[in-house]
Protein backbone atom coordinates (compact mmCIF):
# COMPACT_ATOMS: atom_id res chain seq x y z
CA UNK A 1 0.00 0.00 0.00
CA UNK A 2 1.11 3.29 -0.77
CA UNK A 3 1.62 5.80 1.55
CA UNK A 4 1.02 9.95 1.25
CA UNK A 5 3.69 10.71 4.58
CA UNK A 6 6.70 12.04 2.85
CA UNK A 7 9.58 10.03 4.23
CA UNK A 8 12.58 11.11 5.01
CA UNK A 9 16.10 10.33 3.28
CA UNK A 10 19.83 11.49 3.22
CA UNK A 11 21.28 13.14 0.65
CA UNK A 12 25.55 13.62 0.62
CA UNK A 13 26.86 16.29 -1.27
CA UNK A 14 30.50 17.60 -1.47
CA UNK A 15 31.24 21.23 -1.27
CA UNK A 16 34.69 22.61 -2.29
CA UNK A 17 35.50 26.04 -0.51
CA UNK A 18 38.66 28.13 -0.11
CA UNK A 19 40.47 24.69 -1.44
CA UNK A 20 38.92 22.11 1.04
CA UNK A 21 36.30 19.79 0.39
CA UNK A 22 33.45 19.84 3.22
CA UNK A 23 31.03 16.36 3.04
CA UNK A 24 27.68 18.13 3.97
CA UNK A 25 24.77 15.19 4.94
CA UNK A 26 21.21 16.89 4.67
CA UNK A 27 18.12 14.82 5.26
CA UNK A 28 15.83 15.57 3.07
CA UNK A 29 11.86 14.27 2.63
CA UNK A 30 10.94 12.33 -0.68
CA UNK A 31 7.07 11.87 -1.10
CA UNK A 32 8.37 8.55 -3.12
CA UNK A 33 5.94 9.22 -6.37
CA UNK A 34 7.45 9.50 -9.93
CA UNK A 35 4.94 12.75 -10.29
CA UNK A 36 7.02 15.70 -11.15
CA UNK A 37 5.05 18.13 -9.03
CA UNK A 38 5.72 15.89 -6.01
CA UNK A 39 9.81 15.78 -7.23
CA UNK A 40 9.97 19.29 -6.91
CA UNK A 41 8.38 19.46 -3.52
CA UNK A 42 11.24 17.14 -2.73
CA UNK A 43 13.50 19.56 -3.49
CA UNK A 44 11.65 22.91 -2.04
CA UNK A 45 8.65 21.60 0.08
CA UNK A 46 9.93 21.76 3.26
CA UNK A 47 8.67 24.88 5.14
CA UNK A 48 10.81 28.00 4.97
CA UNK A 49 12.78 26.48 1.77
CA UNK A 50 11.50 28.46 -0.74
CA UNK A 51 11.68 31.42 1.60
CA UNK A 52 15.06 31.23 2.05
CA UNK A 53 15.35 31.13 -1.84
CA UNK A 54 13.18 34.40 -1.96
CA UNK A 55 15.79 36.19 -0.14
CA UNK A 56 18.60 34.83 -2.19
CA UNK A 57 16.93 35.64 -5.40
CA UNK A 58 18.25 38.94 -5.90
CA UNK A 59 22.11 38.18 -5.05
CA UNK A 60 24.16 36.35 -2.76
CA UNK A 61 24.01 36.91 0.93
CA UNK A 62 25.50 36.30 4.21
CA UNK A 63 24.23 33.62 6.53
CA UNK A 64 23.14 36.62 8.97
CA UNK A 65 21.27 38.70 6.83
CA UNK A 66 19.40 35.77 5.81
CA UNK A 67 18.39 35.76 9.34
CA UNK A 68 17.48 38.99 9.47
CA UNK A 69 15.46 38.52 6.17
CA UNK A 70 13.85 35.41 7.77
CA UNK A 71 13.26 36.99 11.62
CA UNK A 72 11.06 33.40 12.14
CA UNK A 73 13.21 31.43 11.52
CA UNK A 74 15.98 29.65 14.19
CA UNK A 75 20.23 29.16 13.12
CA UNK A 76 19.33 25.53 13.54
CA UNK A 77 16.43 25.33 10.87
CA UNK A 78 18.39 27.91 8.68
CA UNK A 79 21.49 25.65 8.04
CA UNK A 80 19.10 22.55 7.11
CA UNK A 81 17.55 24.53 4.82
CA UNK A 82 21.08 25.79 3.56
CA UNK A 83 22.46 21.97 3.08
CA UNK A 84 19.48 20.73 1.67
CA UNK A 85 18.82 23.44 -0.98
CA UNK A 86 22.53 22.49 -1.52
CA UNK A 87 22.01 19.37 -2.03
CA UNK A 88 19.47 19.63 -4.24
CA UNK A 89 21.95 21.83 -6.15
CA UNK A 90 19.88 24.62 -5.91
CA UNK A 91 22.34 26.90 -3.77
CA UNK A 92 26.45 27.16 -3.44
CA UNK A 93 28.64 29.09 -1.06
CA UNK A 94 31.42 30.63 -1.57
CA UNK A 95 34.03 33.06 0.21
CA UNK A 96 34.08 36.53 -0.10
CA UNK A 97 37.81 38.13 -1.58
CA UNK A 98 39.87 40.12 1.14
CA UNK A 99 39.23 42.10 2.80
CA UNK A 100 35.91 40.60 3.42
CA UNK A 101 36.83 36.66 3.45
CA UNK A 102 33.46 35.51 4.69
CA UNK A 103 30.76 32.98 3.77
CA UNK A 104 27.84 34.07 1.59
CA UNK A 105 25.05 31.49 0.00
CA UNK A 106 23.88 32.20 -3.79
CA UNK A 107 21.33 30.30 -5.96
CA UNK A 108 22.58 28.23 -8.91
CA UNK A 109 21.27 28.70 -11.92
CA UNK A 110 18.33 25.84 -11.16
CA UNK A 111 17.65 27.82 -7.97
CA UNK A 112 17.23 31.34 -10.11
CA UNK A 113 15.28 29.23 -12.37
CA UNK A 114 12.35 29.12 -9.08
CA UNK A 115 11.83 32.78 -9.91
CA UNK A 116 8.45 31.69 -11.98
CA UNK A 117 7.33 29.72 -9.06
CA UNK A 118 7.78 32.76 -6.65
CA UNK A 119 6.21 35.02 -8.87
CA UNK A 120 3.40 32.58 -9.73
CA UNK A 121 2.17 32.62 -5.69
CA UNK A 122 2.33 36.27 -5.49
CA UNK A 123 0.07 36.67 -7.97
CA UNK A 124 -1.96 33.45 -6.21
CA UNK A 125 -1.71 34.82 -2.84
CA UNK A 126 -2.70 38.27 -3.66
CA UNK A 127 -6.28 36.83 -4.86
CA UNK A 128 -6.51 34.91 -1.24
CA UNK A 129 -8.45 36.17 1.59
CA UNK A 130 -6.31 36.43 4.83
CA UNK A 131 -3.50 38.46 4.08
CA UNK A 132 -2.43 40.77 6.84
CA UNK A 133 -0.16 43.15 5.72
CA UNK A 134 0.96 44.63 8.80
CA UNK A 135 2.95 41.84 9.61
CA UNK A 136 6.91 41.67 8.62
CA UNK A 137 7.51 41.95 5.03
CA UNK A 138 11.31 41.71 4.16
CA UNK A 139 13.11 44.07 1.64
CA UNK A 140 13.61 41.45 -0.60
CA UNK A 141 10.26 40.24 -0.29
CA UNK A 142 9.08 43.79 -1.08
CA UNK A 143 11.06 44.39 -3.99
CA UNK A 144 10.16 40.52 -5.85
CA UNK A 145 6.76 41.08 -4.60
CA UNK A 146 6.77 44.57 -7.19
CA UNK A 147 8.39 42.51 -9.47
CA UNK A 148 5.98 40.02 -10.02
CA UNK A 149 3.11 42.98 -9.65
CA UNK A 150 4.28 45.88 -11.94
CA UNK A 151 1.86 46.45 -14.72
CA UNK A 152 5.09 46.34 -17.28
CA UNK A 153 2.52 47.42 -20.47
CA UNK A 154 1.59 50.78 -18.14
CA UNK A 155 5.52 51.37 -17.46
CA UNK A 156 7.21 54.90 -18.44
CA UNK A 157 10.38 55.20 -18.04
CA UNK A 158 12.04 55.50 -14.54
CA UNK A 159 15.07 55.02 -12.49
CA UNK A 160 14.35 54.60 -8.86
CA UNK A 161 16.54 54.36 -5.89
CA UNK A 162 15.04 52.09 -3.19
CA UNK A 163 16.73 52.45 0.50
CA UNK A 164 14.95 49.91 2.85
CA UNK A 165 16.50 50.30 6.31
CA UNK A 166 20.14 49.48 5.35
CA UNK A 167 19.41 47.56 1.96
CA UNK A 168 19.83 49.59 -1.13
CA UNK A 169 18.04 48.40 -4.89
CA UNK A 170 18.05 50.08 -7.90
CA UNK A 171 14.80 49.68 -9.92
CA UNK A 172 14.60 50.76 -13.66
CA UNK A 173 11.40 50.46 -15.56
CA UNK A 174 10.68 50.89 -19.68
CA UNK A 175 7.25 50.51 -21.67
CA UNK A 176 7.22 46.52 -20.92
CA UNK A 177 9.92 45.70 -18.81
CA UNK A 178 10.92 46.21 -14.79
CA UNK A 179 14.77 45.28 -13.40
CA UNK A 180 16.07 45.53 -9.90
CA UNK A 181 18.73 44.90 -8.46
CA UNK A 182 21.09 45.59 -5.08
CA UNK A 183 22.54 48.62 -5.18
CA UNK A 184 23.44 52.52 -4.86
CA UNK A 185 22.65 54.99 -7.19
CA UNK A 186 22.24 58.61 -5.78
CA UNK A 187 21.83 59.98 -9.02
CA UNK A 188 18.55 58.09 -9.30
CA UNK A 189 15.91 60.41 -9.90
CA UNK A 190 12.94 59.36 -8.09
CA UNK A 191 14.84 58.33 -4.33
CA UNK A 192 12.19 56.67 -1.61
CA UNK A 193 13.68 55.24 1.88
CA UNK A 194 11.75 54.11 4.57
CA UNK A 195 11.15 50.34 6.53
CA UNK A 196 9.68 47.85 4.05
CA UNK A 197 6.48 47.78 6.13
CA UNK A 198 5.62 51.30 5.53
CA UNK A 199 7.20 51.31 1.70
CA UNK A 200 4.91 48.06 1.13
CA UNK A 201 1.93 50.66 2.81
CA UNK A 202 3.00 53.80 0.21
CA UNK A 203 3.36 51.32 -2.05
CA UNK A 204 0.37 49.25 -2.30
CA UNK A 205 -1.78 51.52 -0.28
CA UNK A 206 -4.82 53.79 -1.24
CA UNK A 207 -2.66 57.12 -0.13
CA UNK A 208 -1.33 59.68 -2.67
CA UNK A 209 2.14 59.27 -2.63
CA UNK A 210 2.36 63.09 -1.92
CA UNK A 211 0.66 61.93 1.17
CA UNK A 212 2.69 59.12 2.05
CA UNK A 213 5.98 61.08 1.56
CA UNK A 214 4.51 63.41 4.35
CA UNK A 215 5.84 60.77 7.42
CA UNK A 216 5.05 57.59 6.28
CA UNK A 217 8.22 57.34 4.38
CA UNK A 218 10.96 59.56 2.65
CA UNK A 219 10.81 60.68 -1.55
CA UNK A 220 13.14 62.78 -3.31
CA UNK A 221 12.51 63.70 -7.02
CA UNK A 222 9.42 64.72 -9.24
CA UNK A 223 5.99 64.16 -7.51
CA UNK A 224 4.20 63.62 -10.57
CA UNK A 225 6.97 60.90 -11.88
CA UNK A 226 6.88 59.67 -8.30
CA UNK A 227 3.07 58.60 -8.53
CA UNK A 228 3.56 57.66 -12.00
CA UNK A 229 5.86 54.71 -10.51
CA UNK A 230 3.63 54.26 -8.01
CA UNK A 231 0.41 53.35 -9.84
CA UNK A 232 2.02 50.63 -11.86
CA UNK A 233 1.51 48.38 -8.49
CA UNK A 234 -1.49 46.85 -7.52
CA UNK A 235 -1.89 43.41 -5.18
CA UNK A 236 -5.39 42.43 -6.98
């Protein structure tokens, strides 16, 4: 008889960093079925996996910002996650050059490749009753989540500096296409700061940005440009 409990098994992979090999064992859950859907859930159904791919999706990061990225989440539960996503092949580490020489995790190509899936249950979740947005939203999670939202055939052209707390992402928008990625630009035009919370609340919100920029959170650069960006995202 067949049986729906995924069960668990070990996986061994072998990790080369700064010249030594490391033997990492990760035990990983297999619902045992030759479906395809149920093969991927091997690989990223255990809870918080595809979280922890979410905040590696927009470049590598250190093993402590993914904490702070994942605030629910214990060290212990974290490095599982780490070794099996590894396993799986769907994340490497590496170390950092001097003068930084430390550890950072990065998806693989196949873990990039997840993006789809990601932006497939924003778009899901969105439509679901239940969502409370006043609880923690990451800056990652913020800036994927307008990613998968942005009405691309409404976009003008814009360059937009994002400062979330200490994270920094540079968004740039044409008619049809939206790209962000980490980094500073001070030149950028259009310049909001704020905690992702309250960015996710200008944002998504009902409230004029002119509003919003009056203590909710912090915007440089043309108003009118400003809300322009600003209306390309709706959740539903």
């Amino acid at each position: 008889m067949s049986s729906s409990l995924a069960l668990p098994r070990l996986a061994l992979v072998v990790i080369k960093s700064n010249q030594k090999l490391y033997e990492v064992t990760s035990t990983r859950r297999s619902y045992n079925e030759g479906c395809i859907a149920a093969h991927a859930l091997d690989l990223v159904g255990d809870r918080w996996a595809l979280l922890v791919v979410r905040e590696l999706m927009l470049g590598a990061r250190r093993f402590s910002a993914l904490r702070e990225g994942l605030p629910g989440i214990s060290a212990n539960v974290l490095t599982q996650r780490l070794e099996g996503l590894e396993a799986a092949g769907l994340v490497s580490r590496a170390i950092l050059p001097d003068p930084a020489r430390v550890q950072v995790y990065a998806l693989t190509d196949a873990g990039l490749g997840l993006w789809p899936v990601l932006r497939a249950l924003c778009h899901w979740g969105a439509a679901q009753p239940g969502h409370d947005p006043r609880q923690f939203i990451s800056p990652t999670a913020l800036m994927l989540s307008m990613r998968a939202m942005c009405a691309r055939d409404r976009a003008g052209a814009h360059v937009v500096q994002m400062q979330l707390g200490a994270d920094r992402f540079i968004i740039r928008t044409a008619p049809g296409a939206y790209r962000v990625a980490r980094g500073d630009s001070p030149a950028a035009p259009l310049r909001f700061t704020g905690q992702a919370n309250a960015m996710a609340a200008a944002i998504y919100g009902p409230r004029p940005l002119a509003e919003c920029a009056q203590g909710l959170i912090g915007f440089e650069g043309d108003l009118a440009e400003g809300q322009a960006f600003v209306d390309l995202f709706r959740l539903r």
